[in-house]
N, C-alpha and C. Protein backbone atom coordinates (compact mmCIF):
# COMPACT_ATOMS: atom_id res chain seq x y z
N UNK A 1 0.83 -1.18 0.00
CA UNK A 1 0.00 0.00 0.00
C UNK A 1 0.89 1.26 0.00
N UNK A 2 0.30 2.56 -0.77
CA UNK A 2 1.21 3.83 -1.05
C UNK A 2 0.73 4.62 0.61
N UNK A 3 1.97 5.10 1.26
CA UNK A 3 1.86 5.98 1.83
C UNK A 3 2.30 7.24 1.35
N UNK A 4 1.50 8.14 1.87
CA UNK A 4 2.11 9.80 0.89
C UNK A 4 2.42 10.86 2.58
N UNK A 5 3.79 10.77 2.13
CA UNK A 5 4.37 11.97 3.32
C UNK A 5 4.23 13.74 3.10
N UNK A 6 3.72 14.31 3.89
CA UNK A 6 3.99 15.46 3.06
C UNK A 6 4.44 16.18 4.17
N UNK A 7 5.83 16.99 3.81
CA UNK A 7 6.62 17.65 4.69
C UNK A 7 6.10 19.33 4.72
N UNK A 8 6.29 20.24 5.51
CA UNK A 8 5.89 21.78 5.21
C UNK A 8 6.77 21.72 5.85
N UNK A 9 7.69 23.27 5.14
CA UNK A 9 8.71 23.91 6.29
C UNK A 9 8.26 24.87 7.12
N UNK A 10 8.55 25.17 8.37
CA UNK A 10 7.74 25.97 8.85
C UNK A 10 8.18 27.63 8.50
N UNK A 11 7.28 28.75 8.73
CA UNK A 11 7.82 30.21 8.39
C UNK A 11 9.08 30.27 8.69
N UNK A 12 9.40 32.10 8.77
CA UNK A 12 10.50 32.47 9.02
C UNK A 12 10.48 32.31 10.37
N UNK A 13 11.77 32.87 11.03
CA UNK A 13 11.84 33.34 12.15
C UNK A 13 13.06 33.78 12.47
N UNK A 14 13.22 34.37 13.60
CA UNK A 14 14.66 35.63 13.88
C UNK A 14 15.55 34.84 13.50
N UNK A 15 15.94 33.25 14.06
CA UNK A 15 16.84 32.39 13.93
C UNK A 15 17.23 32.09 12.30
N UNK A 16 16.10 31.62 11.56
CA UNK A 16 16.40 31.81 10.38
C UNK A 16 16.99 32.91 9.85
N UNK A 17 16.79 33.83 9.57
CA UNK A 17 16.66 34.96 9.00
C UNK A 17 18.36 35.35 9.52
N UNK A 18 18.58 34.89 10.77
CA UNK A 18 20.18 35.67 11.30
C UNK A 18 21.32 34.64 10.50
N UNK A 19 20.90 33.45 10.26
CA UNK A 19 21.59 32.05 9.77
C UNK A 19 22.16 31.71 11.06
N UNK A 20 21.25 31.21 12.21
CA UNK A 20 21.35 31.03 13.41
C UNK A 20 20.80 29.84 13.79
N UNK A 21 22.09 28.53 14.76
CA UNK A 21 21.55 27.71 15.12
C UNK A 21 20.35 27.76 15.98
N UNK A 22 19.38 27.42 15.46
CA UNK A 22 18.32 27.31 15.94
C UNK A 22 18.17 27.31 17.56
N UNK A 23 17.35 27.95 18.47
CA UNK A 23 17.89 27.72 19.63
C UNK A 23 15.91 28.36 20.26
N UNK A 24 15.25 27.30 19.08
CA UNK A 24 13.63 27.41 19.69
C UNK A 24 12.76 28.50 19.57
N UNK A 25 12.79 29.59 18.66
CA UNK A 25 12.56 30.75 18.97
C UNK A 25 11.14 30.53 18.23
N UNK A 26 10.07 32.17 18.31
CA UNK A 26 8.98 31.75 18.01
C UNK A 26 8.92 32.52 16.20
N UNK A 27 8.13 32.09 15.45
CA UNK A 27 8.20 32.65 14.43
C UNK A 27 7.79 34.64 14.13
N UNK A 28 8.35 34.92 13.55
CA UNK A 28 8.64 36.43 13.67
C UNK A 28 7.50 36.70 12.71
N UNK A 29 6.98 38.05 12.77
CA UNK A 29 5.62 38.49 12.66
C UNK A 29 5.55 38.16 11.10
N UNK A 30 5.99 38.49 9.82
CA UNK A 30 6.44 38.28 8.71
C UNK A 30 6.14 36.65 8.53
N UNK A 31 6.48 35.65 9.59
CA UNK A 31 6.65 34.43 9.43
C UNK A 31 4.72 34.44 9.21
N UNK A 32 4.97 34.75 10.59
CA UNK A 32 3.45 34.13 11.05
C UNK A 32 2.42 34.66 10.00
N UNK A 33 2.30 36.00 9.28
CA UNK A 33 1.34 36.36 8.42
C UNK A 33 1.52 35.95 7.25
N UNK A 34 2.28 35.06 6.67
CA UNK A 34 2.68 34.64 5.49
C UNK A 34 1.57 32.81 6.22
N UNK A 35 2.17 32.09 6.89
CA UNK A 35 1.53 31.18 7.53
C UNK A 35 -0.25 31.25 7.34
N UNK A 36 -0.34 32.76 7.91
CA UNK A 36 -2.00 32.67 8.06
C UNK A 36 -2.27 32.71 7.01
N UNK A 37 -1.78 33.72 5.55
CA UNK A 37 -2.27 33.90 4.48
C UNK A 37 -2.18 32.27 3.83
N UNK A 38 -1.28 31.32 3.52
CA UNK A 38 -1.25 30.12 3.34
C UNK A 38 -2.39 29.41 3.63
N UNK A 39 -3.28 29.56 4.90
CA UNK A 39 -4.39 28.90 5.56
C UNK A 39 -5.13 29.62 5.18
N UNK A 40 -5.70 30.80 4.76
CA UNK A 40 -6.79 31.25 4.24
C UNK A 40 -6.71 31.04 3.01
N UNK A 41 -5.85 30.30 2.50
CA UNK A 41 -5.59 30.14 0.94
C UNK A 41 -6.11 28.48 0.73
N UNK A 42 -6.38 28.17 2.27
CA UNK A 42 -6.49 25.99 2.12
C UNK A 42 -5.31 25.49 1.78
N UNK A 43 -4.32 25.88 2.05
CA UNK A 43 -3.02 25.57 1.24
C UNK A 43 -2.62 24.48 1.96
N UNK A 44 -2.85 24.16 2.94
CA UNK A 44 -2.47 23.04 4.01
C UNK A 44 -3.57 21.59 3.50
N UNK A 45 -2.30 20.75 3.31
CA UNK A 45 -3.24 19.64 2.12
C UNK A 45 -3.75 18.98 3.03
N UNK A 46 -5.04 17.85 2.91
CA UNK A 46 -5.84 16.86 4.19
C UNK A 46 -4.72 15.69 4.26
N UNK A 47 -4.94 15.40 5.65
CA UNK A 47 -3.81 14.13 5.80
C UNK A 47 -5.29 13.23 6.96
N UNK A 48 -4.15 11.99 7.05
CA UNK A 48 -5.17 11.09 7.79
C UNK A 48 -4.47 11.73 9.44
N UNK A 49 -3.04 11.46 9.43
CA UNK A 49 -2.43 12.06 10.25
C UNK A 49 -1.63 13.29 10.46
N UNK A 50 -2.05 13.97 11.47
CA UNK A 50 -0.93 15.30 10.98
C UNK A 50 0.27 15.35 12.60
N UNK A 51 1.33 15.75 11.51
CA UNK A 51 2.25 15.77 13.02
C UNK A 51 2.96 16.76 12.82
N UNK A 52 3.97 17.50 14.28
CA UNK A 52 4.77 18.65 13.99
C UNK A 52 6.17 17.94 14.39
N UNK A 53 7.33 18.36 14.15
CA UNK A 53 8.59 18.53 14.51
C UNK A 53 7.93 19.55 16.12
N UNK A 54 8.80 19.02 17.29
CA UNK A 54 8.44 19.85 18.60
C UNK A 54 9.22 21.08 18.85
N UNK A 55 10.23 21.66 17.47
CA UNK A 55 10.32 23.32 17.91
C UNK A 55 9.06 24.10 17.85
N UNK A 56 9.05 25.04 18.50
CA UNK A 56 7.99 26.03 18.61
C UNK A 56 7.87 26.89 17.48
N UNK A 57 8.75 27.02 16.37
CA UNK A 57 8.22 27.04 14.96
C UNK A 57 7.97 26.29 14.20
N UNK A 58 8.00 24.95 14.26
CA UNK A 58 7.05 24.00 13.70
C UNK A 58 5.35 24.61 14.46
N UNK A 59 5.44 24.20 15.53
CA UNK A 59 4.12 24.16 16.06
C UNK A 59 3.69 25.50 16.22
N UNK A 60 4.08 26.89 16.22
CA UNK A 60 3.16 27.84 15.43
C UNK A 60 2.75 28.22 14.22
N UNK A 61 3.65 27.28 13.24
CA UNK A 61 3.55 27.14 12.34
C UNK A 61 1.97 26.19 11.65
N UNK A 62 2.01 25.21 12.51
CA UNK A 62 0.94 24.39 12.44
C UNK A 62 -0.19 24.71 12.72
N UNK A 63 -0.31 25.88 13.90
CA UNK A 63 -1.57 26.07 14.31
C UNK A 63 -1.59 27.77 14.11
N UNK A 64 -0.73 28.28 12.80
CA UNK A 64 -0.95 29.29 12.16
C UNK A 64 -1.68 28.52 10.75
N UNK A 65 -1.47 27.59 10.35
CA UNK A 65 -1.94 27.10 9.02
C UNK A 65 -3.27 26.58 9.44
N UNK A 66 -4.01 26.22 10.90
CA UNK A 66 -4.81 25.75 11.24
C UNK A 66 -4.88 24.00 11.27
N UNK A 67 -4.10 23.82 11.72
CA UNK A 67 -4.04 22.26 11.90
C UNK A 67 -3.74 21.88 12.93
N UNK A 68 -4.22 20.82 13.42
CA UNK A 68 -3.90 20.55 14.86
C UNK A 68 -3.00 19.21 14.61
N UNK A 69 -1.83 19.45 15.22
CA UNK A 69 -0.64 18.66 14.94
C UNK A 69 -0.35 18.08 16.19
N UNK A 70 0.07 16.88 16.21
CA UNK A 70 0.72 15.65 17.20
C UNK A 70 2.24 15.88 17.15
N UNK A 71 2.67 16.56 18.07
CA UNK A 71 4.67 16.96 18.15
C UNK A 71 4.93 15.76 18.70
N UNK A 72 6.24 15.60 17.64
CA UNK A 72 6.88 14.19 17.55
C UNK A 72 8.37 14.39 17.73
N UNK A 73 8.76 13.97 19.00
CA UNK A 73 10.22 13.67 18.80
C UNK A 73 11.57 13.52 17.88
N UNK A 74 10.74 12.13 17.37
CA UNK A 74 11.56 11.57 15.86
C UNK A 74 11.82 12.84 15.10
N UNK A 75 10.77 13.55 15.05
CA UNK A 75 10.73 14.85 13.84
C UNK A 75 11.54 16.21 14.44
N UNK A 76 11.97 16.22 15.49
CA UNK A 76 13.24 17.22 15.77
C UNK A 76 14.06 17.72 15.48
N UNK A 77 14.60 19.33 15.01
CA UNK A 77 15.49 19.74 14.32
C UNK A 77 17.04 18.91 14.36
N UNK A 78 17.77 19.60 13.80
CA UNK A 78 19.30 18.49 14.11
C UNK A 78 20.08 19.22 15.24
N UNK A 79 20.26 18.43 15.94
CA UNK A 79 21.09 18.95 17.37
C UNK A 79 21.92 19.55 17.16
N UNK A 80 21.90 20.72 17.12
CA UNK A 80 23.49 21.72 17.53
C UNK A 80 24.62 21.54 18.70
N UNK A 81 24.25 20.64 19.53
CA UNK A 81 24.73 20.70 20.77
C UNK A 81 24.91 22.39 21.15
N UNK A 82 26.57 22.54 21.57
CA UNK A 82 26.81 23.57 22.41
C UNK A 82 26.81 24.87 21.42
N UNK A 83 26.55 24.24 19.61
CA UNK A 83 26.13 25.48 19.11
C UNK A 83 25.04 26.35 19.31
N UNK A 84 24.25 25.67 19.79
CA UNK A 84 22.78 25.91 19.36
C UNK A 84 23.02 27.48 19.92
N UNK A 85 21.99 28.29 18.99
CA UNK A 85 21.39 29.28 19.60
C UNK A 85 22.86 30.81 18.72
N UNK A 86 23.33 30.01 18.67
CA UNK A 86 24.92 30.91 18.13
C UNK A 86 24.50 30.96 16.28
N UNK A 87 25.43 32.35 15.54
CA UNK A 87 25.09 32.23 14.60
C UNK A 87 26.46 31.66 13.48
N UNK A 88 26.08 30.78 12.67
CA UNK A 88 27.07 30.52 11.84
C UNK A 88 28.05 31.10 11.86
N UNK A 89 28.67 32.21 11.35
CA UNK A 89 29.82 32.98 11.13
C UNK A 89 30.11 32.93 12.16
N UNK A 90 29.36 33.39 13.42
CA UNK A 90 30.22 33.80 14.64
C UNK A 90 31.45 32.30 14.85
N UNK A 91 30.70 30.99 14.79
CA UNK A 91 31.05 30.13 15.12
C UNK A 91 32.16 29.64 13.77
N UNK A 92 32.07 29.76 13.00
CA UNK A 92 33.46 29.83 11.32
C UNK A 92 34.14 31.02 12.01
N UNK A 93 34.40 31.54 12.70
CA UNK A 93 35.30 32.58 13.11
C UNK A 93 35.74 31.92 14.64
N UNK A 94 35.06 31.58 15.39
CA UNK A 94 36.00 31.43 16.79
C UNK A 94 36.19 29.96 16.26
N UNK A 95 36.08 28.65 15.68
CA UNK A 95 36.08 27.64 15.53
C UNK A 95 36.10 27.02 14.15
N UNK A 96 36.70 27.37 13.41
CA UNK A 96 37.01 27.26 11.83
C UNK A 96 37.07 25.75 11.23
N UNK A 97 38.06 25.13 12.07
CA UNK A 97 38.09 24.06 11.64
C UNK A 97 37.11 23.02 12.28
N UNK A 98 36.66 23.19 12.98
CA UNK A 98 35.22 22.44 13.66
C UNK A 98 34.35 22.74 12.65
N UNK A 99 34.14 24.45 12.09
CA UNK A 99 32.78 24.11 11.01
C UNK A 99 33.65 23.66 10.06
N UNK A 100 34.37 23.46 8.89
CA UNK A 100 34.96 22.68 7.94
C UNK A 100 34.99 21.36 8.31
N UNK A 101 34.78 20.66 9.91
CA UNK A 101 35.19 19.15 9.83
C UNK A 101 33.52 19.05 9.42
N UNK A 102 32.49 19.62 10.17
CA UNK A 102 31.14 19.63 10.10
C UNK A 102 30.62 19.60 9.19
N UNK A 103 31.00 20.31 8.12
CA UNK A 103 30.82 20.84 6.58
C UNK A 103 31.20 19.73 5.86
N UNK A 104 31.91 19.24 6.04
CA UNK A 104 32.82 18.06 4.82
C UNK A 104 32.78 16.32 5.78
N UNK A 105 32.34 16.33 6.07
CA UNK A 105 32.39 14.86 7.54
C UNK A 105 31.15 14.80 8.21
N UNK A 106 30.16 13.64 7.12
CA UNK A 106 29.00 13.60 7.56
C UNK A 106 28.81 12.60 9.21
N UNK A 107 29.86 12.60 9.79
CA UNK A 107 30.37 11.33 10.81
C UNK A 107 30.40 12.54 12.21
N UNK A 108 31.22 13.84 11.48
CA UNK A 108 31.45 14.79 12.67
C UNK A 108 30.67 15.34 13.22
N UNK A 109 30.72 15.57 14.65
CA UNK A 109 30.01 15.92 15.36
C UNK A 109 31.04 17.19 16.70
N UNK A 110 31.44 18.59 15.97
CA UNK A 110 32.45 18.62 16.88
C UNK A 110 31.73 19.60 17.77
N UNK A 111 30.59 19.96 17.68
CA UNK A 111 29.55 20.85 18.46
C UNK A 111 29.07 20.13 19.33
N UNK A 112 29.09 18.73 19.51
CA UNK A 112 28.74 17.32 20.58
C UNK A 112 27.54 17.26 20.32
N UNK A 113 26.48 17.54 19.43
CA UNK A 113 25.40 17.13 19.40
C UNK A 113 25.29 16.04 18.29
N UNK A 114 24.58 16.09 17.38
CA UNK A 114 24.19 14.86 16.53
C UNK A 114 24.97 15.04 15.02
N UNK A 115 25.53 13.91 14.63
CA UNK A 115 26.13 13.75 13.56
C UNK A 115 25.21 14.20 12.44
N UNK A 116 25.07 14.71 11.00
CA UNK A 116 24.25 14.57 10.11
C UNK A 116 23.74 13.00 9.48
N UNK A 117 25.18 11.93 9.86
CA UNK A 117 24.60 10.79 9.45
C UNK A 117 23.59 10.02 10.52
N UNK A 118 23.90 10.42 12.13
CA UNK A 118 22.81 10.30 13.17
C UNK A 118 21.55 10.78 12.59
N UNK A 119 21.42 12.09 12.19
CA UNK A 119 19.92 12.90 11.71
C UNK A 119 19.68 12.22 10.69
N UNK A 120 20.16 12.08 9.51
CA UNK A 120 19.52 11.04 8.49
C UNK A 120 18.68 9.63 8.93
N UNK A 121 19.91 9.46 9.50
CA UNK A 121 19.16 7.75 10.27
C UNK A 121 18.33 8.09 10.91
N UNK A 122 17.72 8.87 12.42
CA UNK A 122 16.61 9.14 13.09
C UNK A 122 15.50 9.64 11.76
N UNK A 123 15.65 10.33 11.49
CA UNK A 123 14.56 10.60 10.19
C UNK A 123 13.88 9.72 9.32
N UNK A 124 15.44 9.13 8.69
CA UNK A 124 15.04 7.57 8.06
C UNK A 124 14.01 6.53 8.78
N UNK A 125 14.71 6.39 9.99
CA UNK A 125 14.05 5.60 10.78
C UNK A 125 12.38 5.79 10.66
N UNK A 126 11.92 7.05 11.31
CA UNK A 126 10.85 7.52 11.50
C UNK A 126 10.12 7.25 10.25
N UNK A 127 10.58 7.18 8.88
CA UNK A 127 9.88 7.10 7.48
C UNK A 127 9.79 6.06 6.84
N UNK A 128 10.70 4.93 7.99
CA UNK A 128 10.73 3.46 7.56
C UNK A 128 9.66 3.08 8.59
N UNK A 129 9.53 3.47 9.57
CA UNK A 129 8.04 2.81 10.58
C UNK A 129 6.85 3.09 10.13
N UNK A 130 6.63 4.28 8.80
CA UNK A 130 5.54 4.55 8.95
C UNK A 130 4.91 3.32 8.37
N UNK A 131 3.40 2.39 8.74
CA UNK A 131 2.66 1.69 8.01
C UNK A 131 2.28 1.86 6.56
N UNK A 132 2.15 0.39 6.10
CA UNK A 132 1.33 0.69 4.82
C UNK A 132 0.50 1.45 4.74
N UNK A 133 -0.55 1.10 5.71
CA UNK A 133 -2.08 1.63 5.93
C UNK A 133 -1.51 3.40 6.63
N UNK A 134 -0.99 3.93 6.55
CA UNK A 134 -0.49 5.27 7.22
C UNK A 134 -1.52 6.22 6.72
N UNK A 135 -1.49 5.86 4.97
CA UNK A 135 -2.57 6.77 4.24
C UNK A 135 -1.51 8.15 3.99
N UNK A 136 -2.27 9.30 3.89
CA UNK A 136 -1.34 10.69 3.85
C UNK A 136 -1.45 11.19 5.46
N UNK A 137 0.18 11.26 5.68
CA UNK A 137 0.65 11.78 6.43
C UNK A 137 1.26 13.46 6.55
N UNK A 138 0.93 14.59 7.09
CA UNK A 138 1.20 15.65 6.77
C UNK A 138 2.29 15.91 8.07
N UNK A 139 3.35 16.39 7.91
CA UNK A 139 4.27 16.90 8.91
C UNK A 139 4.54 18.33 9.14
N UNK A 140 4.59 19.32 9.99
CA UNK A 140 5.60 20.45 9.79
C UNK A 140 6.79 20.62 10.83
N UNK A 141 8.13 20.27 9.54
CA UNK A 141 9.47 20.22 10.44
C UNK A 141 10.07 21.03 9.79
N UNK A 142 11.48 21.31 10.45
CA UNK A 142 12.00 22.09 10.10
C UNK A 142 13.13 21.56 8.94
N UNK A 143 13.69 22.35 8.33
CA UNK A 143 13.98 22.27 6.84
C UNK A 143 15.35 21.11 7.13
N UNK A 144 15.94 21.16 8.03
CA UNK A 144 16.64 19.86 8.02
C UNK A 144 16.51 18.60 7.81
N UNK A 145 14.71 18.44 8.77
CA UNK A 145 14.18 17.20 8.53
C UNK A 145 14.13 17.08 7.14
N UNK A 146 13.62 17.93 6.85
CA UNK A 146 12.99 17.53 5.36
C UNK A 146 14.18 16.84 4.47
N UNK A 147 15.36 18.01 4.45
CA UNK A 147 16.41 17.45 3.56
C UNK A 147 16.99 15.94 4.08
N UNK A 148 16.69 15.78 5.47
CA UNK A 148 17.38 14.60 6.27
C UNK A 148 16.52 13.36 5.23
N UNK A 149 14.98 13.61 5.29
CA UNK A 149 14.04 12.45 4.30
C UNK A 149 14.22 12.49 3.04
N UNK A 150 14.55 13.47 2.40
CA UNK A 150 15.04 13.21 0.91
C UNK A 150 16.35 12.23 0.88
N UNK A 151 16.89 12.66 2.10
CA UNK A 151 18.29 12.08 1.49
C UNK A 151 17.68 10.26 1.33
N UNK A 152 17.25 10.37 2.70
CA UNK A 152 16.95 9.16 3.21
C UNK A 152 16.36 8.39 2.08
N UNK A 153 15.51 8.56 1.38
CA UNK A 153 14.10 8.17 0.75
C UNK A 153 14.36 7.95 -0.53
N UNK A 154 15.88 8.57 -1.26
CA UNK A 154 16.33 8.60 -2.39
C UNK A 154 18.03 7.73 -2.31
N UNK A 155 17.86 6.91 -0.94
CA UNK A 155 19.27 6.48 -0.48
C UNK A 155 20.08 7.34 -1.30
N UNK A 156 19.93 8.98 -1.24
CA UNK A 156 21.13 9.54 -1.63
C UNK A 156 22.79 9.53 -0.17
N UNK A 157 24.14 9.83 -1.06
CA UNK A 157 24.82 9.90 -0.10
C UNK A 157 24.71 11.14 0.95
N UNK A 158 25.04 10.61 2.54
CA UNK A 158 24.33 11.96 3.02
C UNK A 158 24.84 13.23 2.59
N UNK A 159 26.39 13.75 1.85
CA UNK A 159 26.97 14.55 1.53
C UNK A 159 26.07 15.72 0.72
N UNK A 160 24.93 14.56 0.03
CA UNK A 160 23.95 15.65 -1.00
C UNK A 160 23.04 16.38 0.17
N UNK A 161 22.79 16.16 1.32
CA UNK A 161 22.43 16.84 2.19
C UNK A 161 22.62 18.76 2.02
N UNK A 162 23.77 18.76 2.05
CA UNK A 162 24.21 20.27 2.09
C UNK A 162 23.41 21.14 0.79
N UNK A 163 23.13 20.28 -0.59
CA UNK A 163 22.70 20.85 -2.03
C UNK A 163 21.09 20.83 -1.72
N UNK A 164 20.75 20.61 -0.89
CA UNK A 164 19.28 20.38 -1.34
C UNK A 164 18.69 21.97 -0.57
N UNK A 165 17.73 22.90 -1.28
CA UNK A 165 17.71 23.92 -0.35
C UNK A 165 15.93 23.95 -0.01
N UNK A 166 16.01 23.98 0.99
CA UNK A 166 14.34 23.78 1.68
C UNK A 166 13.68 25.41 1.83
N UNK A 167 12.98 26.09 1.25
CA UNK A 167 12.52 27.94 1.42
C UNK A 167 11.49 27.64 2.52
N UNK A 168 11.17 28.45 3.40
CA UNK A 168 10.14 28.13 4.19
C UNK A 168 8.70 28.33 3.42
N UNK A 169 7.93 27.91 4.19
CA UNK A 169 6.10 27.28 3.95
C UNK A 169 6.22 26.92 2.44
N UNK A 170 7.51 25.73 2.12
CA UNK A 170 6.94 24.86 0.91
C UNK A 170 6.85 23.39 1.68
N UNK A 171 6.09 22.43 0.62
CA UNK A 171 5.76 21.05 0.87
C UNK A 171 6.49 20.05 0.15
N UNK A 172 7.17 19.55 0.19
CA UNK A 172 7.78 18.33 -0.21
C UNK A 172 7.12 16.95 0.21
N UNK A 173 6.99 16.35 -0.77
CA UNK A 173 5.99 14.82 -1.02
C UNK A 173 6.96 13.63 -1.31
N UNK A 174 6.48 12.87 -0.38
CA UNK A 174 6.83 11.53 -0.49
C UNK A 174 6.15 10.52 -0.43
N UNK A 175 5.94 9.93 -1.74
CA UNK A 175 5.07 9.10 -1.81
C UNK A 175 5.43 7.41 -1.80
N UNK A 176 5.38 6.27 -1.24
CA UNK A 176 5.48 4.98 -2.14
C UNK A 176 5.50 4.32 -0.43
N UNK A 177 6.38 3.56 -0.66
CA UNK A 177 6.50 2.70 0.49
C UNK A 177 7.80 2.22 1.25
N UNK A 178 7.64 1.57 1.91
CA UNK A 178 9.27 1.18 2.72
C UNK A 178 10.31 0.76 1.79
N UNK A 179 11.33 1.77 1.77
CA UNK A 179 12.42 1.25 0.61
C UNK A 179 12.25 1.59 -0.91
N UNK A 180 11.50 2.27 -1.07
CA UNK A 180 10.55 3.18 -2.78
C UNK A 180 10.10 3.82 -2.85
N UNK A 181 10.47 5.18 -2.51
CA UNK A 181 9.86 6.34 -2.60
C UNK A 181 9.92 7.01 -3.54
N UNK A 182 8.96 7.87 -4.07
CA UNK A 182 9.40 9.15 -5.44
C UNK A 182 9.13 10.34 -4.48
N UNK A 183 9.39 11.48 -5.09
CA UNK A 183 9.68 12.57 -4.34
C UNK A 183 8.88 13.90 -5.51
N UNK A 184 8.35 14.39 -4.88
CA UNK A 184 7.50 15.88 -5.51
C UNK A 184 8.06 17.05 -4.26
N UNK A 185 9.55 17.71 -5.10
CA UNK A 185 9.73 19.11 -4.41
C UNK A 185 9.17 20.19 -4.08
N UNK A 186 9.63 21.09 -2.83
CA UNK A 186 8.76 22.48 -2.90
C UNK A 186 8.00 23.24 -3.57
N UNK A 187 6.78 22.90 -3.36
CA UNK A 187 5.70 23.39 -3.69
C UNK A 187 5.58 24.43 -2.48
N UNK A 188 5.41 25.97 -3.06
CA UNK A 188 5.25 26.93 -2.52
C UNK A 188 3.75 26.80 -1.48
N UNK A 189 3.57 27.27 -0.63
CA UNK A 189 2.53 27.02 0.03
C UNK A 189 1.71 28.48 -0.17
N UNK A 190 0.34 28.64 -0.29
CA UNK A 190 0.36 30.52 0.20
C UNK A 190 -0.89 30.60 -1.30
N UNK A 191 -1.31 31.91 -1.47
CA UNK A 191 -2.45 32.66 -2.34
C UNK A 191 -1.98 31.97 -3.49
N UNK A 192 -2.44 31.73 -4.65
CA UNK A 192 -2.08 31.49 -5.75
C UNK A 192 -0.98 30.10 -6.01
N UNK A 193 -0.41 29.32 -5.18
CA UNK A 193 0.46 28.50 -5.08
C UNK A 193 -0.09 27.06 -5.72
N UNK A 194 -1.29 26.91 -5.94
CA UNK A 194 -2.01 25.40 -6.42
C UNK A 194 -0.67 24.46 -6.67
């Protein structure tokens, strides 16, 4: 039986917008009215199940689009460890060769939180349990997940991770079953987006 995944990234927010490890923040006003306009548009497709990634821009994200979402663990941004919350550059400037091992070494982990090949696999994982009978599943995670399930879903190497670019409030589709998936990219979410 076909299960159909469908990923949304969630809006903007300060963190985005600074190129800042994520460190939970809520979506910034810009985010959120782009979100609502998306939901007055129906842009949020029917699922049997709907779930969020448990940052708090997934889940205002979710219940800016009007959906009531089940926050899921599995679906968790990728651990920054002791980055989190810091912004890129700052951290390529006090720690250079930590982001280059990070950047090029899907194994490294020199921020102590989760490897990218750890995040693939938790992701994977989560997209290999789902049931036949799952039906359409709707998610909103954050743009890591998403690229983490492409990689996964297309057994690409995780390295293509870094090329794939996720814009916020698009949907990425995954359709087929355990071990066969096809993939339908960002689809803009919002007024006019069909």
């Amino acid at each position: 039986m076909t299960v159909r995944v469908m990923l949304i990234s969630p809006a903007t927010s300060a963190a985005l917008r600074e190129a800042r490890f994520d460190d939970d923040v809520p979506l910034d006003e810009a985010g959120a009215r782009r979100a609502r306009a998306a939901a007055d548009a129906g842009a949020a497709p029917g699922a049997d199940r709907v779930l969020t990634g448990p940052s708090l821009r997934c889940r205002e994200t979710a219940a800016e689009l009007g959906v009531a979402a089940e926050p899921l663990p599995e679906l968790g941004d990728w651990d920054m460890g002791r980055w989190r919350g810091r912004r890129l550059d700052e951290v390529g400037v006090s720690e250079p060769e930590a982001v280059s091992a990070w950047l090029s070494d899907p194994a490294a982990v020199p921020h102590g939180g989760e490897s990218l090949r750890a995040l693939c696999a938790r992701v994977g994982g989560w997209l290999e349990s789902l049931p036949g009978e799952a039906g359409r599943v709707l998610a909103v995670v954050e743009p890591g997940v998403v690229r983490a399930a492409v990689v996964h879903a297309l057994a690409l190497p995780a390295e293509v991770f870094w090329r794939l670019d996720v814009a916020p409030l698009t949907l990425t589709e995954l359709s087929g079953r355990v071990g066969r998936w096809n993939l339908r990219c960002g689809r803009p979410l919002g007024p006019g987006s069909g």
